[in-house]
C-alpha atoms as a PDB file:
ATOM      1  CA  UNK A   1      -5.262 -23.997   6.976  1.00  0.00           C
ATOM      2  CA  UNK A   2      -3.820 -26.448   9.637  1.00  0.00           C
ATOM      3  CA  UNK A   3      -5.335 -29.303   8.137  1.00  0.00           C
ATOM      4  CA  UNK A   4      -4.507 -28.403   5.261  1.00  0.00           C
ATOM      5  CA  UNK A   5      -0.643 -27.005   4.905  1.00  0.00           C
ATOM      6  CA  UNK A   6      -0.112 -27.511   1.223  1.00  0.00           C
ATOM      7  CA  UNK A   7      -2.496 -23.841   1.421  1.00  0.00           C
ATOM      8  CA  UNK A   8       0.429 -22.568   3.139  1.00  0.00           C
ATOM      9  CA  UNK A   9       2.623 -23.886   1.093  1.00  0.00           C
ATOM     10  CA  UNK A  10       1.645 -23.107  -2.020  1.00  0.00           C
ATOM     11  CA  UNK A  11       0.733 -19.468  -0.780  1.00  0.00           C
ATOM     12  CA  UNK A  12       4.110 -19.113   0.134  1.00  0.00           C
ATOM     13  CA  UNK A  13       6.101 -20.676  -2.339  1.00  0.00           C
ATOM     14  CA  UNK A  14       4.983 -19.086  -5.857  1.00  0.00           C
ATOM     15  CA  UNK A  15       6.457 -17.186  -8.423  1.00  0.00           C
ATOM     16  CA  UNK A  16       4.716 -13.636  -7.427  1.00  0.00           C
ATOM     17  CA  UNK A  17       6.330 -14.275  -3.969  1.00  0.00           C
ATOM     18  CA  UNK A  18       9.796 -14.880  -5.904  1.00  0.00           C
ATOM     19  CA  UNK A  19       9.062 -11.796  -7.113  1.00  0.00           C
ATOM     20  CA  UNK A  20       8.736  -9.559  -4.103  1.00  0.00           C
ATOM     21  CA  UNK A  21      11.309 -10.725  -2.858  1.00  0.00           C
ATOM     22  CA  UNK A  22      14.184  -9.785  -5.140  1.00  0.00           C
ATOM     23  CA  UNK A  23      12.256  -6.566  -5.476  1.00  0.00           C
ATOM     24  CA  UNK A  24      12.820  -6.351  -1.624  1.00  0.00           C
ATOM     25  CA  UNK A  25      16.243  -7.674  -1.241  1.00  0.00           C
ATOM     26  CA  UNK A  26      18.079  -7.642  -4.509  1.00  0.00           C
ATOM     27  CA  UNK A  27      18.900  -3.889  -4.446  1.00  0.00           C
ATOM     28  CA  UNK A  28      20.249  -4.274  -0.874  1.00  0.00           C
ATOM     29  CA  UNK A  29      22.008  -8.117  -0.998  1.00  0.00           C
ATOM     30  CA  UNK A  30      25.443  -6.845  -0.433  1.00  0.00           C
ATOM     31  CA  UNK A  31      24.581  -5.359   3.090  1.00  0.00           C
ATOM     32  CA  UNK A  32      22.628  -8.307   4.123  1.00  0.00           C
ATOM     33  CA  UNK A  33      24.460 -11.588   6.442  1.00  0.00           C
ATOM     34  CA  UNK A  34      22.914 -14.471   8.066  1.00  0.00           C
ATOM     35  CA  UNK A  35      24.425 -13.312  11.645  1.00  0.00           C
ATOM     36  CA  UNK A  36      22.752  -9.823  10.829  1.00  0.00           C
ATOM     37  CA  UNK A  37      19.266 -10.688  10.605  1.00  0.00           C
ATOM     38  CA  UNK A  38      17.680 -10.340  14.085  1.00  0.00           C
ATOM     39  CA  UNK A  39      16.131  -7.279  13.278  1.00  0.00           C
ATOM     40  CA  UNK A  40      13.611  -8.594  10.758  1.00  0.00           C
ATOM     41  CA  UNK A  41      12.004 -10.669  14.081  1.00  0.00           C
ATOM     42  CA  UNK A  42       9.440  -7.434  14.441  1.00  0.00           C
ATOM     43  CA  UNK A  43       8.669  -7.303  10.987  1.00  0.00           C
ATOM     44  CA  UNK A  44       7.701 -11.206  10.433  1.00  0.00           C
ATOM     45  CA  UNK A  45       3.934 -10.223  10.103  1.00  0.00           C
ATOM     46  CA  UNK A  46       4.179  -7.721   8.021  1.00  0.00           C
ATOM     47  CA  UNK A  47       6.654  -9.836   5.697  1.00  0.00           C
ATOM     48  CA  UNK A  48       3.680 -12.285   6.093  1.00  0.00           C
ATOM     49  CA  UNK A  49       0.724 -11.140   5.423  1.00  0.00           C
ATOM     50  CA  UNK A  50       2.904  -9.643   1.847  1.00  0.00           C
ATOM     51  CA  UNK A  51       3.536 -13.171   1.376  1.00  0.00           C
ATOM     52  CA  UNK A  52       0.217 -15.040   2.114  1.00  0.00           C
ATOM     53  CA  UNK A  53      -1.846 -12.021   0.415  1.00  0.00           C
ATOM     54  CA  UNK A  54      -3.534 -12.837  -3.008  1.00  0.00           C
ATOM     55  CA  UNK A  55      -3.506  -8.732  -3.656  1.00  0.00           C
ATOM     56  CA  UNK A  56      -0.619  -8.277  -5.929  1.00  0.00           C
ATOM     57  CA  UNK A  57      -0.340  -5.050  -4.894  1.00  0.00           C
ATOM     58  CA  UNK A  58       0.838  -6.389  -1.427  1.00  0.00           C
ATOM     59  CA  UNK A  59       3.951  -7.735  -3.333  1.00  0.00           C
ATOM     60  CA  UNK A  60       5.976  -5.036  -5.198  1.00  0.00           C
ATOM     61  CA  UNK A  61       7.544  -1.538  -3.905  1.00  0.00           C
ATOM     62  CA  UNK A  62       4.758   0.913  -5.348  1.00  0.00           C
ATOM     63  CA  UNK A  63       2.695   0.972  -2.515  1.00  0.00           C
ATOM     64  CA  UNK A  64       2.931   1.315   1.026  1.00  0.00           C
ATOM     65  CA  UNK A  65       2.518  -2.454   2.004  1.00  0.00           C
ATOM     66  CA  UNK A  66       6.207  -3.228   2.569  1.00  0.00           C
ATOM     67  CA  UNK A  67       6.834   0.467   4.223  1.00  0.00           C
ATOM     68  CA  UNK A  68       6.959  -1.111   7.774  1.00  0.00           C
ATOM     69  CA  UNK A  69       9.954  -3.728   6.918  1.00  0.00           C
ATOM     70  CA  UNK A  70      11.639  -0.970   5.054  1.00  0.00           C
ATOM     71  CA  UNK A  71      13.312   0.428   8.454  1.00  0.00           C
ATOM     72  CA  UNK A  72      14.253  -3.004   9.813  1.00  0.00           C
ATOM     73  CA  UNK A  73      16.015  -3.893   6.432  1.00  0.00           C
ATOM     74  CA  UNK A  74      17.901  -0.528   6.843  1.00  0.00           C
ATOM     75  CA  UNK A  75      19.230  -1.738  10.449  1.00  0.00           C
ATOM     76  CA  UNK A  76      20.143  -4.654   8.995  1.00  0.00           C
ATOM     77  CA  UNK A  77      22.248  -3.010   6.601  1.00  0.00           C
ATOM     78  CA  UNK A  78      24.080  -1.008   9.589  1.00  0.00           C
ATOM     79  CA  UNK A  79      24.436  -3.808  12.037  1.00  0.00           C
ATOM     80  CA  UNK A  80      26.412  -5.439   8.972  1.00  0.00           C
ATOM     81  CA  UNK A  81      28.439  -2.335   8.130  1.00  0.00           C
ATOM     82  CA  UNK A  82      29.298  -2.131  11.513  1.00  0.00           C
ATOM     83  CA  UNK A  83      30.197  -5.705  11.865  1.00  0.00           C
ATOM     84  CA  UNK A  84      32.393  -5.401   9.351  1.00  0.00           C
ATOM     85  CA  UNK A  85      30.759  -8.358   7.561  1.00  0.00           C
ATOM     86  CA  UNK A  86      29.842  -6.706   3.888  1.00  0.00           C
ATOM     87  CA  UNK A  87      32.129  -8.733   1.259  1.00  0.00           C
ATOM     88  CA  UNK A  88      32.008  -6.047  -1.658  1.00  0.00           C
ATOM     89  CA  UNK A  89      33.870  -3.247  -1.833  1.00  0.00           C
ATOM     90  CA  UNK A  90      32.486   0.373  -1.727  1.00  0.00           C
ATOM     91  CA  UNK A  91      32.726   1.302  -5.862  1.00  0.00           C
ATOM     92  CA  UNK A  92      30.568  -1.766  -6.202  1.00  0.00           C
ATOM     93  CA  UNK A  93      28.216  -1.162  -3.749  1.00  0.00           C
ATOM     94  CA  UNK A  94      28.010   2.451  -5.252  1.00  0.00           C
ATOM     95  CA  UNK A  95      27.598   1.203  -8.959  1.00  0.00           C
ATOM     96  CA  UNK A  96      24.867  -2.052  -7.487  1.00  0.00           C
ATOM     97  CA  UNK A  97      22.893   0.934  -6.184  1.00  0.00           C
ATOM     98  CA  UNK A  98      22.920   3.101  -9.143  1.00  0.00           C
ATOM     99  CA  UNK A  99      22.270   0.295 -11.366  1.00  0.00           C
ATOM    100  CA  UNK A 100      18.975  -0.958  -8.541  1.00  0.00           C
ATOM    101  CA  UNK A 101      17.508   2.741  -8.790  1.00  0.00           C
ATOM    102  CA  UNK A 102      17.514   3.367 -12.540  1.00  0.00           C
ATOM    103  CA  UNK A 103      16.069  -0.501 -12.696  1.00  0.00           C
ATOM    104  CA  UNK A 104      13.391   0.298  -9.760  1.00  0.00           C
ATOM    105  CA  UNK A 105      12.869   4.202  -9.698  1.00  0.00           C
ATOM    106  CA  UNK A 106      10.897   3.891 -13.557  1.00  0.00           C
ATOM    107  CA  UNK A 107      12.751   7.258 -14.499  1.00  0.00           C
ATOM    108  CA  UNK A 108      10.441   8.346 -17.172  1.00  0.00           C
ATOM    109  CA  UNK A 109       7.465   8.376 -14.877  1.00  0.00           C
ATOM    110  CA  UNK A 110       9.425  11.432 -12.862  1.00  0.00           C
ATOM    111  CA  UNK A 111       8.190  13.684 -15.850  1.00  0.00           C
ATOM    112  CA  UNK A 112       5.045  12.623 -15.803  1.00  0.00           C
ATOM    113  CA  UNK A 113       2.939  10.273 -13.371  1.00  0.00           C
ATOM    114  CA  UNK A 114       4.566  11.420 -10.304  1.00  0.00           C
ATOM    115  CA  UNK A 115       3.966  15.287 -11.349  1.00  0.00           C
ATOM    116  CA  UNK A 116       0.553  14.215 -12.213  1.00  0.00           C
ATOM    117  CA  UNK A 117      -0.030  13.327  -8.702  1.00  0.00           C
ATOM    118  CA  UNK A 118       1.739  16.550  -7.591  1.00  0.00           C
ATOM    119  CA  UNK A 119      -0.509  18.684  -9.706  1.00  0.00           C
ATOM    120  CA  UNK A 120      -3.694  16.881  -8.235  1.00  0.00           C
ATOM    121  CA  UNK A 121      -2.569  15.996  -4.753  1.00  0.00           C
ATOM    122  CA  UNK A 122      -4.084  19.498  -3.428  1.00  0.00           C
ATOM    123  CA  UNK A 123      -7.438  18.488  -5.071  1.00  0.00           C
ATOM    124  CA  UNK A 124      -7.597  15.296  -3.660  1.00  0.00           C
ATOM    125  CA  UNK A 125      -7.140  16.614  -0.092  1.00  0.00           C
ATOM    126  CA  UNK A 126     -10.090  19.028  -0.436  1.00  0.00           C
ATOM    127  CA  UNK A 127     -12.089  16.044  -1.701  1.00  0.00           C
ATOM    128  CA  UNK A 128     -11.163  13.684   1.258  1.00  0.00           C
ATOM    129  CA  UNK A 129     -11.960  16.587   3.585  1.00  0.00           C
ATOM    130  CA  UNK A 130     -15.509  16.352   2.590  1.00  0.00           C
ATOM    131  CA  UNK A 131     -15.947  12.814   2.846  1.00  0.00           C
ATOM    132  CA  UNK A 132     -17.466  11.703   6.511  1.00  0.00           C
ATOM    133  CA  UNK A 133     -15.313   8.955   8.425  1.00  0.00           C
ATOM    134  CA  UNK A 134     -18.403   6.934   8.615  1.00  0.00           C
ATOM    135  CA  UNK A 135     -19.070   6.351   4.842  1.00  0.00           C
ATOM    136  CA  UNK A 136     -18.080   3.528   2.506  1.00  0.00           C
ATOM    137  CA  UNK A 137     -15.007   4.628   0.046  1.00  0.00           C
ATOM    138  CA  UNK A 138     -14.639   3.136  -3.876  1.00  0.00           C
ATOM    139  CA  UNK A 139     -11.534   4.980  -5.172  1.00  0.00           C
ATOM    140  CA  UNK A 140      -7.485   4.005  -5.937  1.00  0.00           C
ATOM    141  CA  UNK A 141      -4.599   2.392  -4.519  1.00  0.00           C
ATOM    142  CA  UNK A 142      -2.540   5.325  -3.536  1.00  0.00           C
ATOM    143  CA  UNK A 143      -5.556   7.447  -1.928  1.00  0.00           C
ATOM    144  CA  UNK A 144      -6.616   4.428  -0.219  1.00  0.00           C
ATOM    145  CA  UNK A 145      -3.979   5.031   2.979  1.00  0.00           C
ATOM    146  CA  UNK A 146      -5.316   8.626   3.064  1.00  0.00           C
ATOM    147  CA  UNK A 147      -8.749   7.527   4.071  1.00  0.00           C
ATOM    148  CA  UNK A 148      -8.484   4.538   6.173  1.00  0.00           C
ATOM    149  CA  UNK A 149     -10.263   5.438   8.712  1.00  0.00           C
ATOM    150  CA  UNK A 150     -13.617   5.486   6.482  1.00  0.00           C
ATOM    151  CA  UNK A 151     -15.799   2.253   7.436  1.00  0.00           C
ATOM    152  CA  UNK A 152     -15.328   0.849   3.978  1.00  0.00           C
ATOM    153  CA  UNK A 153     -12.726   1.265   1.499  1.00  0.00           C
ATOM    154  CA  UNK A 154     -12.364  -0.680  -1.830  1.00  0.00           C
ATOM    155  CA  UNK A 155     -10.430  -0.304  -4.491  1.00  0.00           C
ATOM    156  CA  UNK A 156     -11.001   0.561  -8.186  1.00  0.00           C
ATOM    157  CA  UNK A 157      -8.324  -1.641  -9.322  1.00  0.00           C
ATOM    158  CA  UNK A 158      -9.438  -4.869  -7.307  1.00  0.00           C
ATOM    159  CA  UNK A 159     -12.971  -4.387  -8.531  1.00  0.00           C
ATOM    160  CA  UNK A 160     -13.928  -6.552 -11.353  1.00  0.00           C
ATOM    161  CA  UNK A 161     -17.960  -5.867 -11.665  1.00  0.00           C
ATOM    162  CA  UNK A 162     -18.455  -3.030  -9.526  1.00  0.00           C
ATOM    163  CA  UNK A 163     -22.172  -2.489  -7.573  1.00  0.00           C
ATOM    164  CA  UNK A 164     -21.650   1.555  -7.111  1.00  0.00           C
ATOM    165  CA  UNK A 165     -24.994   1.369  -4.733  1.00  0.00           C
ATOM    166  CA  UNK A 166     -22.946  -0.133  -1.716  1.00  0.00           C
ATOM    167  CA  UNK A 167     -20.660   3.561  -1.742  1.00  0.00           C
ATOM    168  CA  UNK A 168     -21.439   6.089  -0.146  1.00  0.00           C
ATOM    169  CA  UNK A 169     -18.623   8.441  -2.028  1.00  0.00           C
ATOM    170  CA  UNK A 170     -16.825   7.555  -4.943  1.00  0.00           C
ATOM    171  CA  UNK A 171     -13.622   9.397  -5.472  1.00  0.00           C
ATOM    172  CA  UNK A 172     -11.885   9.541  -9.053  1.00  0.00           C
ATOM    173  CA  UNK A 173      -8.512  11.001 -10.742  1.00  0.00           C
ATOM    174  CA  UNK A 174      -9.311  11.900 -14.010  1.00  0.00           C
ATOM    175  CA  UNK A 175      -5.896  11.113 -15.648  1.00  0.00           C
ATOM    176  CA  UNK A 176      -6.196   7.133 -14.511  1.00  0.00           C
ATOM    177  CA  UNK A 177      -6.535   4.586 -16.988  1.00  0.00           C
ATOM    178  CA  UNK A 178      -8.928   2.633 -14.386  1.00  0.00           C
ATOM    179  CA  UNK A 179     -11.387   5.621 -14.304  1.00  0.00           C
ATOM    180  CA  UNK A 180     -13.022   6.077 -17.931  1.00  0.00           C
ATOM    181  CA  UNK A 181     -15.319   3.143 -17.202  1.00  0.00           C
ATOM    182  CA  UNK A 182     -16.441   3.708 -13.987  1.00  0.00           C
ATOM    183  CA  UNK A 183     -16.935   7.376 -14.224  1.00  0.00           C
ATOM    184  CA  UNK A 184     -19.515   6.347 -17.079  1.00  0.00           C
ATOM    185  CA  UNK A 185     -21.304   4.523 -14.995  1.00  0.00           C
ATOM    186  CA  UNK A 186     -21.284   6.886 -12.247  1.00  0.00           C
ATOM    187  CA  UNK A 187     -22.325   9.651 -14.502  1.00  0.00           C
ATOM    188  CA  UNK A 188     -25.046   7.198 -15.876  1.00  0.00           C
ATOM    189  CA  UNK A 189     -26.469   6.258 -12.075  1.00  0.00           C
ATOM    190  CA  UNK A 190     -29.151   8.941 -10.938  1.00  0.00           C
ATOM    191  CA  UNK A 191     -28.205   7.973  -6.841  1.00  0.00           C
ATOM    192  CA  UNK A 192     -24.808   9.803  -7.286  1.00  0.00           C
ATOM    193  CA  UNK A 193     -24.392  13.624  -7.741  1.00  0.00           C
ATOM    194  CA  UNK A 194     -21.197  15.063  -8.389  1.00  0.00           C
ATOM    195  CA  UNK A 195     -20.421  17.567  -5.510  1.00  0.00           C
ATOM    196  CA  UNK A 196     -16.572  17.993  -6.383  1.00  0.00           C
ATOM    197  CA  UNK A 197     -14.334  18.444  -9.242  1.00  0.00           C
ATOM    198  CA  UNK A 198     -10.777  20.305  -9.271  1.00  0.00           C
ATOM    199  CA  UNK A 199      -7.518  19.205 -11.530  1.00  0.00           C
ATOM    200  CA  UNK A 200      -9.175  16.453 -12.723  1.00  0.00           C
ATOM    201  CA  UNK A 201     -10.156  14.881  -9.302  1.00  0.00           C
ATOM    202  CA  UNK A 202     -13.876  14.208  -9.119  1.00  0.00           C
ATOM    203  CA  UNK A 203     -16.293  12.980  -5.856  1.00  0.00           C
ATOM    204  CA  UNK A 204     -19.306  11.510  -6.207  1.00  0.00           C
ATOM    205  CA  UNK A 205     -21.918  11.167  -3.640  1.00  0.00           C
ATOM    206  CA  UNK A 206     -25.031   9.021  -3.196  1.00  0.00           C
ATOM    207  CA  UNK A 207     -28.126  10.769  -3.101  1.00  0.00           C
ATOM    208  CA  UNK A 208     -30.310   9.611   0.001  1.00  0.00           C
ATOM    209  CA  UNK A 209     -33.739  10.450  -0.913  1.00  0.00           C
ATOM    210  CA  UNK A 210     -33.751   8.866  -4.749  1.00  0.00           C
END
């Protein structure tokens, strides 16, 4: 990448990137000022590696990615206030914010993905607790944090054509679009037996001696 820094460039500068980063910082513009921006020094590889990444997860506000700027974009937001330096008044701010969060929050999904996960969140904690820290992982985005410390997790959604027989647990959610086609083939593979199920959360695990 040294020799070669229209990589960098070009992983840098793209539309996805654009993106990201009114997702980030529109919602938040008025309480942000040039003088006011020391605090985002400790975040700069975080911010990074979002930027660089070719996971377009890594570049909206669903997952957990851009969690660790989150605080230092707060402080900025203070040190501003108390500076005295914001240059719209308070209704605005108020209405800017309202406006960001009915854009942003996807309102409709509060009656029914979000209580989806509710209603199977128990489930998938009793199916985590039976998987060993030393076993390979294929299961979603927003379980993935929960098992990190297994020695391989992948992801359904990354996973175009997906060998099963490097897993050693496979760990669906019945009420994903993502999951119809590889619970087929999981169902179809004799080296996995099903040794969980509960609200529609199912784990799979390889069978040693077939």
């Amino acid at each position: 990448m040294i020799f070669s820094p229209t990589l960098i460039l070009e992983g840098i500068f793209n539309l996805p990137n654009l993106e990201y980063l009114l997702l980030l910082l529109l919602p938040v513009f008025w309480g942000i000022s040039f003088v006011s921006l020391s605090p985002l020094i400790p975040c700069i590889p975080s911010f990074a590696m979002n930027l660089l990444s070719q996971n377009l997860l890594q570049k909206d506000l669903l997952h957990h990615y851009s969690l660790p700027i989150l605080p230092f974009i707060i402080i900025i937001i203070i040190k501003t206030i108390a500076q005295k330096q914001k240059w719209i008044h308070k209704k605005y701010i108020f209405l800017w914010s309202l406006i960001s969060f009915i854009m942003l929050a996807k309102l409709g999904n509060f009656t029914s993905r979000y209580l989806i996960s509710l209603d199977t969140w128990t489930a998938s904690k009793e199916a985590i607790s039976r998987i060993a820290e030393e076993s390979s992982v294929l299961t979603y985005t927003y379980i993935a944090p929960h098992i990190s410390h297994r020695s391989t997790v992948k992801l359904i959604e990354q996973e175009a054509d997906i060998n099963l027989e490097q897993f050693d647990h496979i760990l669906l959610n019945d009420f994903l679009s993502q999951n119809e086609q590889v619970k087929e083939q999981v169902k179809k593979n004799n080296h996995f037996s099903l040794i969980f199920q509960k609200n529609h959360i199912y784990l799979f695990k390889k069978l040693i001696n077939k």
